[in-house]
N, C-alpha and C. Protein backbone atom coordinates (compact mmCIF):
# COMPACT_ATOMS: atom_id res chain seq x y z
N UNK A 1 0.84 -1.17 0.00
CA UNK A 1 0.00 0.00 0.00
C UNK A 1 0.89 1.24 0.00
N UNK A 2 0.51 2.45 -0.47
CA UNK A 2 1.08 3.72 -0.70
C UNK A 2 1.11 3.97 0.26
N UNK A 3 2.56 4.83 0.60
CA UNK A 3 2.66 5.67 2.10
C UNK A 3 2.40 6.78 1.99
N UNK A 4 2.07 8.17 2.65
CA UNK A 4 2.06 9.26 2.26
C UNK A 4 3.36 9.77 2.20
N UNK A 5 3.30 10.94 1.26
CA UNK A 5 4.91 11.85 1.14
C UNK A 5 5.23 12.60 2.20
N UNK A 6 4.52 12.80 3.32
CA UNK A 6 4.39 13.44 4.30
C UNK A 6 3.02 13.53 5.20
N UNK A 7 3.15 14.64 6.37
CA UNK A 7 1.47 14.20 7.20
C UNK A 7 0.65 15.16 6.91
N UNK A 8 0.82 16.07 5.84
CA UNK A 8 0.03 16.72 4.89
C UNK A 8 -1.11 15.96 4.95
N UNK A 9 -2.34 16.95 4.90
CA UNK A 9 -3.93 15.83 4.84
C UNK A 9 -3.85 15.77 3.49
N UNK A 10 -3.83 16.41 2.83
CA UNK A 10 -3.47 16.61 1.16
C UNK A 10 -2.60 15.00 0.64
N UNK A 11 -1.63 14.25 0.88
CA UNK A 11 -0.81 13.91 1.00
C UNK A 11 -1.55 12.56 1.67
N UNK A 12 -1.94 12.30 2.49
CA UNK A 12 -2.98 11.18 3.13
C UNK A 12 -3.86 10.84 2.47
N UNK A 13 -5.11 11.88 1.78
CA UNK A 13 -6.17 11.38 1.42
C UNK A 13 -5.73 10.85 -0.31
N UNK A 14 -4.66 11.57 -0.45
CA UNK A 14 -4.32 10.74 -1.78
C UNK A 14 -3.96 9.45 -1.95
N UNK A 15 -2.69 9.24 -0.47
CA UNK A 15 -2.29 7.86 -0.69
C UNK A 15 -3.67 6.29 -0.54
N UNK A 16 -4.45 7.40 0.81
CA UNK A 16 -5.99 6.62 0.52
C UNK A 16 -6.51 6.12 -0.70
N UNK A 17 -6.61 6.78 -1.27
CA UNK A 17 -7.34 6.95 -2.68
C UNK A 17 -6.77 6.29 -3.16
N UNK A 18 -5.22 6.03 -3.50
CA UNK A 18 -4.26 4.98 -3.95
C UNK A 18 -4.96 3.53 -3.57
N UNK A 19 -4.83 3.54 -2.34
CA UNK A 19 -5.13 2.03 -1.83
C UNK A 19 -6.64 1.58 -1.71
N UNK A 20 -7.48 2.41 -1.87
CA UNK A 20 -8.96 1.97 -1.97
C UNK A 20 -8.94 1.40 -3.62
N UNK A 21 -7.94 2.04 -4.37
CA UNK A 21 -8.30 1.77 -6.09
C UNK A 21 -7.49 0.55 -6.06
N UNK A 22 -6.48 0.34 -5.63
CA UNK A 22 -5.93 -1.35 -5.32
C UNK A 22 -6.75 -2.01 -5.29
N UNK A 23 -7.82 -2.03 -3.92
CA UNK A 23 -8.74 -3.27 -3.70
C UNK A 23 -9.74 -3.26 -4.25
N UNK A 24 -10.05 -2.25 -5.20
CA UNK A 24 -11.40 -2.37 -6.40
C UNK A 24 -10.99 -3.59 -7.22
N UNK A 25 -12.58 -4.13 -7.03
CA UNK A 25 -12.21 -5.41 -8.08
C UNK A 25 -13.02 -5.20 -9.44
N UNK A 26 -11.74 -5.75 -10.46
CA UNK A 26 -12.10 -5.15 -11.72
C UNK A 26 -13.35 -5.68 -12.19
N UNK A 27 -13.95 -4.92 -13.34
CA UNK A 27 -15.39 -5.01 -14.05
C UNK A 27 -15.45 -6.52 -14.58
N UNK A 28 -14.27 -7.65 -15.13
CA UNK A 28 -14.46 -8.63 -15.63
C UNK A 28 -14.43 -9.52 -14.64
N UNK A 29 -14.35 -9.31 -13.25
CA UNK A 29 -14.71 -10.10 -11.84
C UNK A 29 -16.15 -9.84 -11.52
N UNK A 30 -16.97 -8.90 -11.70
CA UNK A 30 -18.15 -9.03 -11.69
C UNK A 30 -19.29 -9.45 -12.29
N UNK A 31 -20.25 -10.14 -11.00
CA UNK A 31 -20.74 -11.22 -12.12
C UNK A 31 -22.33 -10.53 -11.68
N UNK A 32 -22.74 -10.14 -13.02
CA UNK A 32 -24.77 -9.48 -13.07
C UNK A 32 -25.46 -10.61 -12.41
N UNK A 33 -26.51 -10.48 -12.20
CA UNK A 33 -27.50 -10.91 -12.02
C UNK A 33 -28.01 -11.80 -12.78
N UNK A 34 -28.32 -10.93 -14.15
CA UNK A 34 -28.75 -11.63 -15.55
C UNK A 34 -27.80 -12.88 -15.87
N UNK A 35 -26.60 -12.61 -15.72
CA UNK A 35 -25.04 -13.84 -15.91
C UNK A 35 -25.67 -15.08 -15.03
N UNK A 36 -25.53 -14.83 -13.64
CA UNK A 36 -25.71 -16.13 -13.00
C UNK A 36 -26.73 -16.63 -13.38
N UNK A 37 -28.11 -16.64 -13.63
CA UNK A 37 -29.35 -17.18 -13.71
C UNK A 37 -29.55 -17.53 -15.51
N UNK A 38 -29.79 -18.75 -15.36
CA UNK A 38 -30.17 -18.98 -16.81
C UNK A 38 -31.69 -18.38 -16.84
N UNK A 39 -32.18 -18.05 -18.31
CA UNK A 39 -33.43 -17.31 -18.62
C UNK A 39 -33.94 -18.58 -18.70
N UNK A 40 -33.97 -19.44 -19.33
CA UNK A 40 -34.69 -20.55 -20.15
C UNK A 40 -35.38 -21.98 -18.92
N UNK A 41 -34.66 -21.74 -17.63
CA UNK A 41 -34.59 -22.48 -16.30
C UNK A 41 -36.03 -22.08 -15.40
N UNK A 42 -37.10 -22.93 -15.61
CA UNK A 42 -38.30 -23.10 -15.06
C UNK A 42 -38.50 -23.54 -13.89
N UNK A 43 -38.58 -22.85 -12.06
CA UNK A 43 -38.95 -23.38 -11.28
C UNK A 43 -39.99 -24.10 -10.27
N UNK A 44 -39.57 -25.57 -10.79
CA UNK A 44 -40.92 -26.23 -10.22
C UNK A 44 -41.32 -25.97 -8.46
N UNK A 45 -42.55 -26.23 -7.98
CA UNK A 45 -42.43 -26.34 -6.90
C UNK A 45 -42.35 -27.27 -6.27
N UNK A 46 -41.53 -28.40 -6.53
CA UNK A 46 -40.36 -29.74 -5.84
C UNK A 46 -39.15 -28.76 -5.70
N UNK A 47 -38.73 -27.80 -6.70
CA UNK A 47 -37.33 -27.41 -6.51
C UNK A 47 -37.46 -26.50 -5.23
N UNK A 48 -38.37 -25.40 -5.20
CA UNK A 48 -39.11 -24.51 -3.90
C UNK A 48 -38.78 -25.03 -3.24
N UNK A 49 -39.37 -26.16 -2.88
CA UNK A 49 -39.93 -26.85 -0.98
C UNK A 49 -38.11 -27.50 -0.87
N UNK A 50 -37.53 -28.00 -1.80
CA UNK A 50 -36.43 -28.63 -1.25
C UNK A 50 -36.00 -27.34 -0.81
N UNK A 51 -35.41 -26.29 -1.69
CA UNK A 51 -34.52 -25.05 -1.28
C UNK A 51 -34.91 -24.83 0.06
N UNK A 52 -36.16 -24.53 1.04
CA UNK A 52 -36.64 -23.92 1.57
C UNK A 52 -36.29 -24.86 2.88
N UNK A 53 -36.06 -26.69 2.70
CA UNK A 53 -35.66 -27.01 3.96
C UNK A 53 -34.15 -27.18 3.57
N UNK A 54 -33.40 -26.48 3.21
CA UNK A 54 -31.53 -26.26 3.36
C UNK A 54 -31.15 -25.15 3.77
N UNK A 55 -32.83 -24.15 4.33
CA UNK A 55 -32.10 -23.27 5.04
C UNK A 55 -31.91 -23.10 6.48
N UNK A 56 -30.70 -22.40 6.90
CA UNK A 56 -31.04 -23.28 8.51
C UNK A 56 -31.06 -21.55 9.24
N UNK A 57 -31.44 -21.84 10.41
CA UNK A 57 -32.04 -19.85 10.88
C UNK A 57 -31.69 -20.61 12.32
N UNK A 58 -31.16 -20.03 13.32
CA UNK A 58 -30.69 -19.42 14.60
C UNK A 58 -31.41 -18.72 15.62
N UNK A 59 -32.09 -18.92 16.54
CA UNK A 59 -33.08 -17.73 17.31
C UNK A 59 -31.59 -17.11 18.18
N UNK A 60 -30.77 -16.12 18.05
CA UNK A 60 -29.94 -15.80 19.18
C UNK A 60 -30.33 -16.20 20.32
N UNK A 61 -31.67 -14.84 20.46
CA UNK A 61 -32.15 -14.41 21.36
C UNK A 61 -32.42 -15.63 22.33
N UNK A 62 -32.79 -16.59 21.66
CA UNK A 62 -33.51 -17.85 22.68
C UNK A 62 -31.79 -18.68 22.95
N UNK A 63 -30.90 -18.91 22.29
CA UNK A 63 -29.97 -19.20 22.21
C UNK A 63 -28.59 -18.87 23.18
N UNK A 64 -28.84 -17.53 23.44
CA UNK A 64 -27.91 -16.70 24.14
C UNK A 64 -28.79 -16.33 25.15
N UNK A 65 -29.87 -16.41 25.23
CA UNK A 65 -30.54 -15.51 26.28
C UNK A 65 -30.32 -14.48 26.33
N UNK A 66 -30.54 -13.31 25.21
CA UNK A 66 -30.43 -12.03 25.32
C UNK A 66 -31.06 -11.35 25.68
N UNK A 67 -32.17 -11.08 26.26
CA UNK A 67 -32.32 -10.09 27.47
C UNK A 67 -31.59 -10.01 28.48
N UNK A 68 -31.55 -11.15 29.22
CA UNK A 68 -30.56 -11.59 29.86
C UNK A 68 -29.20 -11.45 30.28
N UNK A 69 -28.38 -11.31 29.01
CA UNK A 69 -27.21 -11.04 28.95
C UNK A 69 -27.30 -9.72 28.82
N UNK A 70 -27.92 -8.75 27.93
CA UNK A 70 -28.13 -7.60 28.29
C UNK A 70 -28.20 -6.94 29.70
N UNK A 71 -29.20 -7.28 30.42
CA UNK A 71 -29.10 -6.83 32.11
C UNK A 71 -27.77 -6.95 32.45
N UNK A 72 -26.90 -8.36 32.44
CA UNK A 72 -25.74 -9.09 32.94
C UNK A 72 -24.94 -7.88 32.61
N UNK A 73 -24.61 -7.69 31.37
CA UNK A 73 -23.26 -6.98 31.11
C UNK A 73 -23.67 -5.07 31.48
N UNK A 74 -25.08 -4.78 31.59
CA UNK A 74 -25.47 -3.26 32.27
C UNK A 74 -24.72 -3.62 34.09
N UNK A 75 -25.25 -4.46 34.27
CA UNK A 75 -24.99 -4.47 35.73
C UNK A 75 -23.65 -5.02 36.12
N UNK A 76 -22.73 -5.31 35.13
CA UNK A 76 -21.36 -5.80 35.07
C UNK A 76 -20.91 -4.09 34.94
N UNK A 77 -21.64 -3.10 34.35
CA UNK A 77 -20.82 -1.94 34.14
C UNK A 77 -20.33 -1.05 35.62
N UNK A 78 -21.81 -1.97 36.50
CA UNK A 78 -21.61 -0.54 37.95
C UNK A 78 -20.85 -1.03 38.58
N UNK A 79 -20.69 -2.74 38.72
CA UNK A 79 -19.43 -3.17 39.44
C UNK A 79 -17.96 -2.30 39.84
N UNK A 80 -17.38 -2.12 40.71
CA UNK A 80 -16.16 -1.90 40.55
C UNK A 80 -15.11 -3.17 40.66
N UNK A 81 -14.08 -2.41 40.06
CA UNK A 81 -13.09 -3.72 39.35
C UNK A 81 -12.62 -4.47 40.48
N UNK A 82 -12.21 -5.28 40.30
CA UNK A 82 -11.43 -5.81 41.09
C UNK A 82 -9.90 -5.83 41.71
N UNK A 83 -9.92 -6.03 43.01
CA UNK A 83 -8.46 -5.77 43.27
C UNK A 83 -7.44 -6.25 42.68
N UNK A 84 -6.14 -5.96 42.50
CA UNK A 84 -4.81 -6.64 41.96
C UNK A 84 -4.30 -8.05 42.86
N UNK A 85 -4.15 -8.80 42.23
CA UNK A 85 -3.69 -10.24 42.86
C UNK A 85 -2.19 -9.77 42.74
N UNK A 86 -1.74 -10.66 44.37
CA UNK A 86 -0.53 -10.76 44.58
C UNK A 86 -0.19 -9.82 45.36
N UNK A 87 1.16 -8.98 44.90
CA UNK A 87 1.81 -8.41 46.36
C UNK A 87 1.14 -6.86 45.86
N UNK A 88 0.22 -6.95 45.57
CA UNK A 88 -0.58 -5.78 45.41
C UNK A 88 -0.14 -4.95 44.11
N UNK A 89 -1.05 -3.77 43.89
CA UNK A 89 -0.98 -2.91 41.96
C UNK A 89 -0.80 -1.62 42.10
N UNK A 90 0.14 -1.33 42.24
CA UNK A 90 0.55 -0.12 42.26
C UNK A 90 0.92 0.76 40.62
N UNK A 91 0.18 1.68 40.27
CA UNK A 91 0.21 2.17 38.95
C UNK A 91 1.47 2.78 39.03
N UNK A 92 2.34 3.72 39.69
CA UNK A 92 2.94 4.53 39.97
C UNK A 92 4.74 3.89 40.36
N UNK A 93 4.43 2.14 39.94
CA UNK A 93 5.93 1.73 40.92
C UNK A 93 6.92 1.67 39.96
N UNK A 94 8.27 2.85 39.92
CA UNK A 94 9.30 3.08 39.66
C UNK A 94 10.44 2.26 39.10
N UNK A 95 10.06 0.84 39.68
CA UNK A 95 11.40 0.01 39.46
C UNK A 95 10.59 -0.94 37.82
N UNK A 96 9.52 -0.74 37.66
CA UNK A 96 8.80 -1.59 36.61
C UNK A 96 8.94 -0.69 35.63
N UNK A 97 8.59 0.73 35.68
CA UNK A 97 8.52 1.57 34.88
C UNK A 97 9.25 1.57 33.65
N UNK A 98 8.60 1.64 32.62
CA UNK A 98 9.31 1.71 31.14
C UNK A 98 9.09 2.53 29.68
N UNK A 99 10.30 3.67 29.52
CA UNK A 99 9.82 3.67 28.77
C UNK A 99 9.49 3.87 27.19
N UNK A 100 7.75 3.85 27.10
CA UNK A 100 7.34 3.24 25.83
C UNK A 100 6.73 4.40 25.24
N UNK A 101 7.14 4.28 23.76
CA UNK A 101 6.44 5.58 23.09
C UNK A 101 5.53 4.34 22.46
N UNK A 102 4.05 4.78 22.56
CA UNK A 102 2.82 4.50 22.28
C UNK A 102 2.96 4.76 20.40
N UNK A 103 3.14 5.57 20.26
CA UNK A 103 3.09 6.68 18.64
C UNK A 103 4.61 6.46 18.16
N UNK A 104 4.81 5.69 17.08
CA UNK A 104 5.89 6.39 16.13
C UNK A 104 5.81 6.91 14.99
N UNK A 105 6.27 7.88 14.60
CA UNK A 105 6.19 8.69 13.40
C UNK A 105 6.80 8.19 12.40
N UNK A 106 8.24 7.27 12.51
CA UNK A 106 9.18 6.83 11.75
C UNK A 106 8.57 6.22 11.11
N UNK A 107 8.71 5.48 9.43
CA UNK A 107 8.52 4.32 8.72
C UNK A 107 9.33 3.50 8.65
């Protein structure tokens, strides 16, 4: 994929534009409507009723119990967290400290 020439927005939305036209797939990969389906192909209703039991459908809701889990994870939000296991969690301890740049600019 294209890098930008710099962090110019100018310069970004182009190299974008570069790489969205990469993953366009060309016009002789697409296949109409009219292509897949033969015209001349008459559907009986034996062909119907078979199609209709190969499809298979999922109730989540009854599945997952989603109301359910809904409440669960609202009332998972008021919880407070839990304590640190072990010799205790100190955010602030000096001898662990490291450090890390989150962001690099370099390529």
């Amino acid at each position: 994929m294209p890098l930008p020439f710099s962090t110019d927005a100018r310069d970004i939305q182009k190299a974008a534009a570069e790489a969205a036209e990469a993953f366009r797939p060309l016009e002789s990969d697409e296949v109409t409507s009219d292509d897949a389906r033969p015209e001349n192909v008459m559907m009986s209703p034996e062909n119907l009723t078979m199609s209709s039991e190969n499809v298979f459908y999922m109730d989540e809701e009854a599945v997952f119990g989603m109301p359910g889990l809904l409440v669960n994870m609202a009332e998972g939000l008021l919880l407070s967290p839990p304590p640190c296991m072990g010799n205790g969690c100190e955010w602030d301890y000096v001898e662990s400290e490291a450090e890390l740049s989150l962001w690099s600019y370099s390529i």
